[in-house]
Protein backbone atom coordinates (compact mmCIF):
# COMPACT_ATOMS: atom_id res chain seq x y z
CA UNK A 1 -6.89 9.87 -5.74
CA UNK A 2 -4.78 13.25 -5.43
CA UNK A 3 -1.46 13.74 -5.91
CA UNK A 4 -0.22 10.45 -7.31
CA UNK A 5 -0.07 9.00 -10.48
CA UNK A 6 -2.31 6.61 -11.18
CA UNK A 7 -1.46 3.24 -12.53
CA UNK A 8 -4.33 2.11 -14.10
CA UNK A 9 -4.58 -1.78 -14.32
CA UNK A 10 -7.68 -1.75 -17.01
CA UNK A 11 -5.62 -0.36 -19.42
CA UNK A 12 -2.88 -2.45 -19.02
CA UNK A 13 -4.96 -5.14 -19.24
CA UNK A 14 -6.81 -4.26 -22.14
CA UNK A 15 -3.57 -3.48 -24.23
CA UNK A 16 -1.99 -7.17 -23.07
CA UNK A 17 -5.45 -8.92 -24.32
CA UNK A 18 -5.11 -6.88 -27.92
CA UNK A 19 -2.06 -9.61 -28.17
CA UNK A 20 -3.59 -12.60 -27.12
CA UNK A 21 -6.65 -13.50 -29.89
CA UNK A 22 -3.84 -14.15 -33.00
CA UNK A 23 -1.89 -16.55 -30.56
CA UNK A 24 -5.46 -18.36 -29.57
CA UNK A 25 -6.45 -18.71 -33.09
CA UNK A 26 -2.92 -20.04 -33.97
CA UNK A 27 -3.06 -22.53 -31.65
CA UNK A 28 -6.63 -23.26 -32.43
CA UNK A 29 -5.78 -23.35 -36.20
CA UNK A 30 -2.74 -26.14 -35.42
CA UNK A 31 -4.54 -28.18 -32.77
CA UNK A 32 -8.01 -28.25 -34.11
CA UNK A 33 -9.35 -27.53 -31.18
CA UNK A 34 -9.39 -24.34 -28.66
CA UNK A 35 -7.01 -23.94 -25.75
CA UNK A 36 -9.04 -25.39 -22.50
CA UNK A 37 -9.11 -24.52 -18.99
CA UNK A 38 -10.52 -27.06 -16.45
CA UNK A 39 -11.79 -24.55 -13.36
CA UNK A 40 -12.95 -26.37 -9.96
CA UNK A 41 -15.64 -24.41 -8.04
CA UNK A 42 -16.09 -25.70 -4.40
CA UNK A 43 -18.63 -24.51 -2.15
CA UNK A 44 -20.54 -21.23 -2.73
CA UNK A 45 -18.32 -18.61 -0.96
CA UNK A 46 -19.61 -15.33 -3.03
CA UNK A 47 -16.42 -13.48 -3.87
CA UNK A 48 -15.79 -17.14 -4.87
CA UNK A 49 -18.44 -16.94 -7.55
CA UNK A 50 -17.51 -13.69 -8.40
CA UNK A 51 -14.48 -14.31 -9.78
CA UNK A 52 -15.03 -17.35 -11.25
CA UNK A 53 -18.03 -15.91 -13.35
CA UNK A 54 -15.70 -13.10 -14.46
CA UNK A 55 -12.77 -15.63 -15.41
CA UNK A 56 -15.84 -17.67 -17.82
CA UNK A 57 -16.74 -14.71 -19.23
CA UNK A 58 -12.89 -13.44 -20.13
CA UNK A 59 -12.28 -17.00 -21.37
CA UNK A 60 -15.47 -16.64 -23.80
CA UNK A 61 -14.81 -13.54 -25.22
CA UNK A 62 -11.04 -14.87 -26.16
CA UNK A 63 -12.26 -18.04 -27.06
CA UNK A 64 -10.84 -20.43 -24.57
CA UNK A 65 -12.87 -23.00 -23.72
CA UNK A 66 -13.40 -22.94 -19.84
CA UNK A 67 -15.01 -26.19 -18.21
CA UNK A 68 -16.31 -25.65 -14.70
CA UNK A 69 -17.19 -28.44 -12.29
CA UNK A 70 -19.12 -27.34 -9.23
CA UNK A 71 -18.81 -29.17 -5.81
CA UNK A 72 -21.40 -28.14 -2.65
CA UNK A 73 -19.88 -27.30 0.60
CA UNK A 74 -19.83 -30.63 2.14
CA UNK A 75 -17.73 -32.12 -0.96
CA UNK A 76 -14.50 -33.60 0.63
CA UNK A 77 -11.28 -33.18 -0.30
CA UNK A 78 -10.83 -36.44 -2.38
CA UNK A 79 -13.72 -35.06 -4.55
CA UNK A 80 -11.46 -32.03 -5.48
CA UNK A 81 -8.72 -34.06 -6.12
CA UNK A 82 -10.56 -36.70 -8.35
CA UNK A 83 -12.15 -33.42 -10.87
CA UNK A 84 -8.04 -32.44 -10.58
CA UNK A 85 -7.17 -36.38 -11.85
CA UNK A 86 -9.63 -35.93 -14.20
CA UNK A 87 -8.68 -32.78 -15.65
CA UNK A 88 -4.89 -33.95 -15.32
CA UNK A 89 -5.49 -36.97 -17.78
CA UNK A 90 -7.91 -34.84 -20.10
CA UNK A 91 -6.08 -33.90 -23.59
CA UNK A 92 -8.36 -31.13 -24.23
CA UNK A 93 -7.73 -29.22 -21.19
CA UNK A 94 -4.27 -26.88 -21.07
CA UNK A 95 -4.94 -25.96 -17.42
CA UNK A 96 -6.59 -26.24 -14.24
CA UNK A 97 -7.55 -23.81 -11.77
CA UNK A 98 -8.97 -24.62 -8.32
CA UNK A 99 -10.64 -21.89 -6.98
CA UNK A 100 -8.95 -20.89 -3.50
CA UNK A 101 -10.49 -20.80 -0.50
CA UNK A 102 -11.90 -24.42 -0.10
CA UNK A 103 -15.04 -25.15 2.05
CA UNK A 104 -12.84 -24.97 5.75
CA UNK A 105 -14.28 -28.42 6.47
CA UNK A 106 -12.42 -29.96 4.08
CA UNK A 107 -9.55 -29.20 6.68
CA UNK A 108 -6.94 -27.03 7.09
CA UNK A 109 -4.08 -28.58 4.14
CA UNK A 110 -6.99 -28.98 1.70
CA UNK A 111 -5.55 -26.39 -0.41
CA UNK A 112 -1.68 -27.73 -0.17
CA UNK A 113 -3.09 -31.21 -1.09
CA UNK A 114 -5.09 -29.89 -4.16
CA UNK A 115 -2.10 -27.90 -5.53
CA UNK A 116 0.27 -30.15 -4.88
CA UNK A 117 -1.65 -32.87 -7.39
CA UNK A 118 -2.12 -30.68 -10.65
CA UNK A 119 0.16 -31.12 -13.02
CA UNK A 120 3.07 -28.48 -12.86
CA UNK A 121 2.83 -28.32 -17.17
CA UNK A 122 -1.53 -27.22 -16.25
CA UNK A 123 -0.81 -25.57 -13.56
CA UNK A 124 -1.86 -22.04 -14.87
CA UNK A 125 -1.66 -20.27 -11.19
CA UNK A 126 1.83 -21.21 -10.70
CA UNK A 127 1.20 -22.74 -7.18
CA UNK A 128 2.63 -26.23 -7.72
CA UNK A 129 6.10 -27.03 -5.70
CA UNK A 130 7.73 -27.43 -9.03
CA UNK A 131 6.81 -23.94 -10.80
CA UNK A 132 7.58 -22.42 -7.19
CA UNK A 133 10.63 -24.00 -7.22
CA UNK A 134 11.31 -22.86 -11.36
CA UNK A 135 10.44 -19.32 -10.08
CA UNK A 136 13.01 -19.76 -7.41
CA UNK A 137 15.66 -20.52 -9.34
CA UNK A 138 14.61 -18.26 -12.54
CA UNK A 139 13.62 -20.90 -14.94
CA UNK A 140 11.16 -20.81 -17.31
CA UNK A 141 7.95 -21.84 -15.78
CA UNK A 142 4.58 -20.30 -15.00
CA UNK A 143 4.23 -17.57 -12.47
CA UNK A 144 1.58 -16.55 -10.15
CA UNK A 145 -1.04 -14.07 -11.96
CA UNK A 146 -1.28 -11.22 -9.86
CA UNK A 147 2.82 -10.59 -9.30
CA UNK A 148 2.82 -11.26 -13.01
CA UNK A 149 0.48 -8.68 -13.73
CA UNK A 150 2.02 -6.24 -11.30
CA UNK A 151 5.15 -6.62 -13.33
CA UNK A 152 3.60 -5.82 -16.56
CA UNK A 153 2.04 -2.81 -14.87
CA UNK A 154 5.43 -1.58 -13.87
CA UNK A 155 7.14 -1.90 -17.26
CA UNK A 156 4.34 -0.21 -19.54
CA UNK A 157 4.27 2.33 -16.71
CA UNK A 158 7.91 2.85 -17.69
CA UNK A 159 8.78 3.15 -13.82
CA UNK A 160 12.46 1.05 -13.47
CA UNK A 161 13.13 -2.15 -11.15
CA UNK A 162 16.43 -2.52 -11.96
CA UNK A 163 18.48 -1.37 -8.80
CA UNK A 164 15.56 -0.29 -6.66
CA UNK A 165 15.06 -0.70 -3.65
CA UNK A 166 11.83 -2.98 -3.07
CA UNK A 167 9.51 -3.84 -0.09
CA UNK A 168 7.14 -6.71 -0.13
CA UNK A 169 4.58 -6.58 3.00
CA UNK A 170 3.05 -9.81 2.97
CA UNK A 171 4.62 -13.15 2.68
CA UNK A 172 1.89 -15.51 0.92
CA UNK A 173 2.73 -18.39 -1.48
CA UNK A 174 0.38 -16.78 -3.77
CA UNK A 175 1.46 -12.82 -3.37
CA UNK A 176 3.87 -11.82 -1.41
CA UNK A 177 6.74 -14.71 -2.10
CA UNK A 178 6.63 -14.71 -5.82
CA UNK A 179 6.01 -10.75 -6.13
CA UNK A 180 9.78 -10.98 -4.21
CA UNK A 181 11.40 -13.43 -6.54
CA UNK A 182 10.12 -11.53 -9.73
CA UNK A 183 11.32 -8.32 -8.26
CA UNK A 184 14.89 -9.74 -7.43
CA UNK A 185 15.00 -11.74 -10.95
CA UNK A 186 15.05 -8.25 -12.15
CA UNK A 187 17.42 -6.96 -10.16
CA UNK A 188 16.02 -5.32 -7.30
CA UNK A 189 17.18 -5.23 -3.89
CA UNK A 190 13.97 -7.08 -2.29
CA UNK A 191 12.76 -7.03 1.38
CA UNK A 192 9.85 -9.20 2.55
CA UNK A 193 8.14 -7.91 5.56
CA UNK A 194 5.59 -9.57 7.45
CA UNK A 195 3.09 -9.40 10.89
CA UNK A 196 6.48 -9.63 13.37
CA UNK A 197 9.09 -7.01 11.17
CA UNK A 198 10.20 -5.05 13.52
CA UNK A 199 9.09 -1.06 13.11
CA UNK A 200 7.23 -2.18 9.91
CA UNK A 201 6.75 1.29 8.49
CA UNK A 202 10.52 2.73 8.80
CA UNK A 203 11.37 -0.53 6.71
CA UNK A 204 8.77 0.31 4.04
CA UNK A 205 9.51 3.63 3.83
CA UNK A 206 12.99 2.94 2.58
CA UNK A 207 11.23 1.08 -0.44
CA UNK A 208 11.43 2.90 -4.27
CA UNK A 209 9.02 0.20 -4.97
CA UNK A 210 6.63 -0.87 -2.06
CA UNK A 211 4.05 -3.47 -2.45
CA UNK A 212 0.97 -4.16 -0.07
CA UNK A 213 -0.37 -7.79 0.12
CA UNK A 214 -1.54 -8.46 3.08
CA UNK A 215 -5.61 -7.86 3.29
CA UNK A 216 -6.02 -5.27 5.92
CA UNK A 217 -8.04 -2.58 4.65
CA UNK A 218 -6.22 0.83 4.93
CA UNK A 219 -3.48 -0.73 6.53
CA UNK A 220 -0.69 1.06 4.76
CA UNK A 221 -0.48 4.78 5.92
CA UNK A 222 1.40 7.42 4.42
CA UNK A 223 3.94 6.60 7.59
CA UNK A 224 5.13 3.49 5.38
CA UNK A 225 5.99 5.62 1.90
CA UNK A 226 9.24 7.03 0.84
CA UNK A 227 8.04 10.65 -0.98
CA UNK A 228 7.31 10.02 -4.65
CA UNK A 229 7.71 5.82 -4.04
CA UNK A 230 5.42 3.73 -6.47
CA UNK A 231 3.01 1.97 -4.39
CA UNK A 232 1.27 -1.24 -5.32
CA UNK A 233 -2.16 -1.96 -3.64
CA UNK A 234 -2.38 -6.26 -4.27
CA UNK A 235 -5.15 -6.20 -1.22
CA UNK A 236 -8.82 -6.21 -2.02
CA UNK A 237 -11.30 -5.63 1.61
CA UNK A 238 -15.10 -5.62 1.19
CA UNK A 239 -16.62 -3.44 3.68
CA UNK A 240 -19.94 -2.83 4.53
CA UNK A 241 -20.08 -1.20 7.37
CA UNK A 242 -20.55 2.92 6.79
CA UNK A 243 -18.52 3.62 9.78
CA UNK A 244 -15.54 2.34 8.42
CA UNK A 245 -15.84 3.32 5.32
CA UNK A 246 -16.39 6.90 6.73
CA UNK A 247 -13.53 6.52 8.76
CA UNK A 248 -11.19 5.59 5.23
CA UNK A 249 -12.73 7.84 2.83
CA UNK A 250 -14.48 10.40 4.85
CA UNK A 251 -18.31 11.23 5.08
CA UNK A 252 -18.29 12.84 1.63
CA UNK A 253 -17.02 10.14 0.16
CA UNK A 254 -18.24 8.35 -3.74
CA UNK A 255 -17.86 5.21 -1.74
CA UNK A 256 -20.53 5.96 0.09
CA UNK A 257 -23.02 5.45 -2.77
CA UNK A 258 -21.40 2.42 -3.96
CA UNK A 259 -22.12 0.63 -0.37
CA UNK A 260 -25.73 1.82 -0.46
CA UNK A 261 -26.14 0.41 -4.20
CA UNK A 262 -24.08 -2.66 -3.57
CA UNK A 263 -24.25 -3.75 0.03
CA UNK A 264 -20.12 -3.29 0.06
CA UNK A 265 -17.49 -1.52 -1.25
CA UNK A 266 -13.50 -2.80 -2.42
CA UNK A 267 -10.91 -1.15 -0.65
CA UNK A 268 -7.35 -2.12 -0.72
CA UNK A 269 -4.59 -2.55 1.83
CA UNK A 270 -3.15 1.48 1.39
CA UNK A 271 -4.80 4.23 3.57
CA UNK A 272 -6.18 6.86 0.85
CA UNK A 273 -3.96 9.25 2.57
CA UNK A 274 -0.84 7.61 0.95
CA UNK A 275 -1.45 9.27 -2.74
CA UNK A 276 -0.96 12.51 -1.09
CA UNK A 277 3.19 11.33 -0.96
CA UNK A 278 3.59 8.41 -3.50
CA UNK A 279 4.71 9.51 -6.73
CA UNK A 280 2.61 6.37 -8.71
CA UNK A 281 -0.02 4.55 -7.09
CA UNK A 282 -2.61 1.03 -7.87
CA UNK A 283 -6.12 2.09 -7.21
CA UNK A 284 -8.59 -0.38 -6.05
CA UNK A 285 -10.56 -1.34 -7.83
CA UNK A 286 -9.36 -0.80 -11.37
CA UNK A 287 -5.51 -1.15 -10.80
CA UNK A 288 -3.77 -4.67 -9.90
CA UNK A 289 -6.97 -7.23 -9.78
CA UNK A 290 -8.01 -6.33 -13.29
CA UNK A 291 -4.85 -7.94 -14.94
CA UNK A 292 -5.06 -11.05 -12.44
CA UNK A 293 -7.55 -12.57 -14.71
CA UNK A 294 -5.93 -10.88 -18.08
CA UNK A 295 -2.47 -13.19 -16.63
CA UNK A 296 -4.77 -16.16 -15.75
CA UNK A 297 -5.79 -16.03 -19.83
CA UNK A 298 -2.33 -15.31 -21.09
CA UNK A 299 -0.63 -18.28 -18.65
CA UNK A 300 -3.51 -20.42 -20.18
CA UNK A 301 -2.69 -20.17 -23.61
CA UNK A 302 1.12 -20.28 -22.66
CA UNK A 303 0.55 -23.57 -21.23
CA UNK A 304 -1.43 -24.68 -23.85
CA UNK A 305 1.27 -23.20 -26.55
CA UNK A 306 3.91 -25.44 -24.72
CA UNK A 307 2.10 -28.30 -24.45
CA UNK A 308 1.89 -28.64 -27.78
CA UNK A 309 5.43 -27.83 -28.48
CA UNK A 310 6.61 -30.74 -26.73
C-alpha cells in the first residue's frame, strides 16, 4: 500500500482491549460471576468457523465466558430459536450472538426470525428492531460491531466527521445502514449508495469520507475517490483463483504466496490502485475486521455492565 496512510485496525484494536480487563474484573468482582456470551453455531460454513473460533479465543483471553451450541446443517429454524429462548431466559449469559449466514435451507427469513427473538438488552450485534430503531433515533443502545469499530478507527486516527461529506456504498442492515446513522449522529452529511445509484463513482468521489461495504472484490477503483479522501475497506473476498488475484495485485504480488500457502487470499472491496489517491486508507486484512471482534467484546461487557445496573 503506496501513497496512503494506513489506518491500521490491529492497533486500534489492541489499544481499545488495554481498557476492557479492569471493567471485566469489576463486573466479575460485583456479580460473582464472569460476563457471558451465549454464541449459536449453525451448520459448518468455514469462514463460519473461522470467526467463531477467533471470537472464543478473544473471549478467553479477556475472560468472558463464551458458551457455544453447535447445530448441523439440517437443524431447522425452530432449533435456532429454542438455543436463542434458552439463552434469553439464562441469568448467566449477557449476550447472544447467532452466527450469520444460516444453513439456506432453513429458508430465506431464517435470519430475520432469529434476530428478531433475542432480547434487544443481549443483543450484542445490535441487529434487533429495537436497537435499530435506538440507533435511528440516537438513543443509547447497542450498535452494530463493525460501523462501531470503524468509528473508533476514525477518531484515534484523528481524521474529523464533523461536517464531512460521507458516502456509504452498500446498504445492509448489518453495514451499510448503521455505518450511515453513526456517521450522521456525528454530524456528517451522509449518502447511501447502492447496486441502482445512478453514475455510482461521480457520487463517491464527492465523499471526504467514503466507505465500501458491499463484497465485491476490487470493486472500488480509484474512479470513486476524491484526492486525499479517507477510504474505509468494510468488504472481506476470499479468492483463490491466481488469475484474479494477478489481475488485482499483479504477478509480483506477496499475495501470491499467501494463496499457495493458504488455498485463498482476503481482499477487500477497494481496487489496490485507490491508495495511489486516498489520503488514509483500511487495509485488508489488518484494518476494519480486526476491531469487529474487539466491538463484539466491548458491546458484551456493556450489556452485561447494564444489565446489572438495572
Amino acid at each position: 500500500m503506496t501513497g496512503a496512510r494506513r489506518l491500521d485496525g490491529k492497533v486500534v484494536a489492541a489499544a481499545i482491549r488495554t481498557s476492557l480487563p479492569p471493567r471485566v474484573q469489576a463486573f466479575t468482582a460485583a456479580a460473582g460471576r464472569p460476563p457471558g456470551l451465549g454464541i449459536v453455531l449453525a451448520g459448518h460454513d468455514g469462514g463460519s468457523e473461522t470467526y467463531v473460533r477467533n471470537k472464543m479465543v478473544a473471549c478467553e483471553s479477556l475472560g468472558v465466558n463464551a458458551v457455544l451450541e453447535r447445530l448441523p446443517d439440517e437443524a431447522s429454524v425452530d432449533a435456532v430459536l429454542a438455543l436463542v429462548d434458552r439463552f434469553n431466559r439464562a441469568e448467566s449469559v449477557d449476550g447472544i450472538l447467532v452466527q450469520s449466514p444460516l444453513p439456506s435451507g432453513m429458508g430465506r427469513d431464517a435470519e430475520k426470525r432469529v434476530f428478531d427473538a433475542i432480547h434487544p438488552d443481549k443483543d450484542v450485534d445490535g441487529f434487533t428492531p429495537i436497537n435499530a430503531g435506538r440507533l435511528t433515533q440516537n438513543r443509547p443502545g447497542i450498535a452494530p460491531g463493525t460501523p462501531s469499530g470503524v468509528i473508533e478507527l476514525l477518531d484515534r486516527a484523528g481524521i474529523p466527521i464533523e461536517g464531512q461529506r460521507a458516502v456509504v456504498i452498500g446498504r445492509s442492515d448489518i453495514v451499510g445502514k448503521p455505518m450511515a446513522m453513526l456517521l450522521l449522529h456525528r454530524h456528517a452529511t451522509v449518502t447511501i449508495c447502492h447496486s441502482r445509484t445512478v453514475d455510482l463513482p461521480a457520487v463517491a468521489a464527492t465523499a471526504d469520507i467514503l466507505v465500501a461495504a458491499v463484497g465485491r472484490a476490487g470493486f472500488v477503483t480509484r474512479d470513486f475517490v476524491k484526492p486525499g479522501a479517507t477510504v474505509i475497506d468494510v468488504g472481506t473476498t476470499w479468492l483463490r483463483d491466481r488469475d484474479e488475484v494477478i489481475a488485482l495485485f499483479g504477478p509480483e504480488s506477496p499475495r501470491l504466496d499467501v494463496l499457495a500457502r493458504r488455498g485463498h487470499t482476503v481482499v477487500g472491496d477497494v481496487h489496490p490502485e485507490v491508495a495511489e489517491v486516498a489520503g488514509a486508507l483500511t487495509p485488508v486484512p489488518g484494518g476494519v475486521g480486526p476491531l469487529t471482534i474487539t466491538m463484539l467484546l466491548s458491546n458484551t461487557l456493556r450489556a452485561a455492565e447494564l444489565r446489572r445496573a438495572t
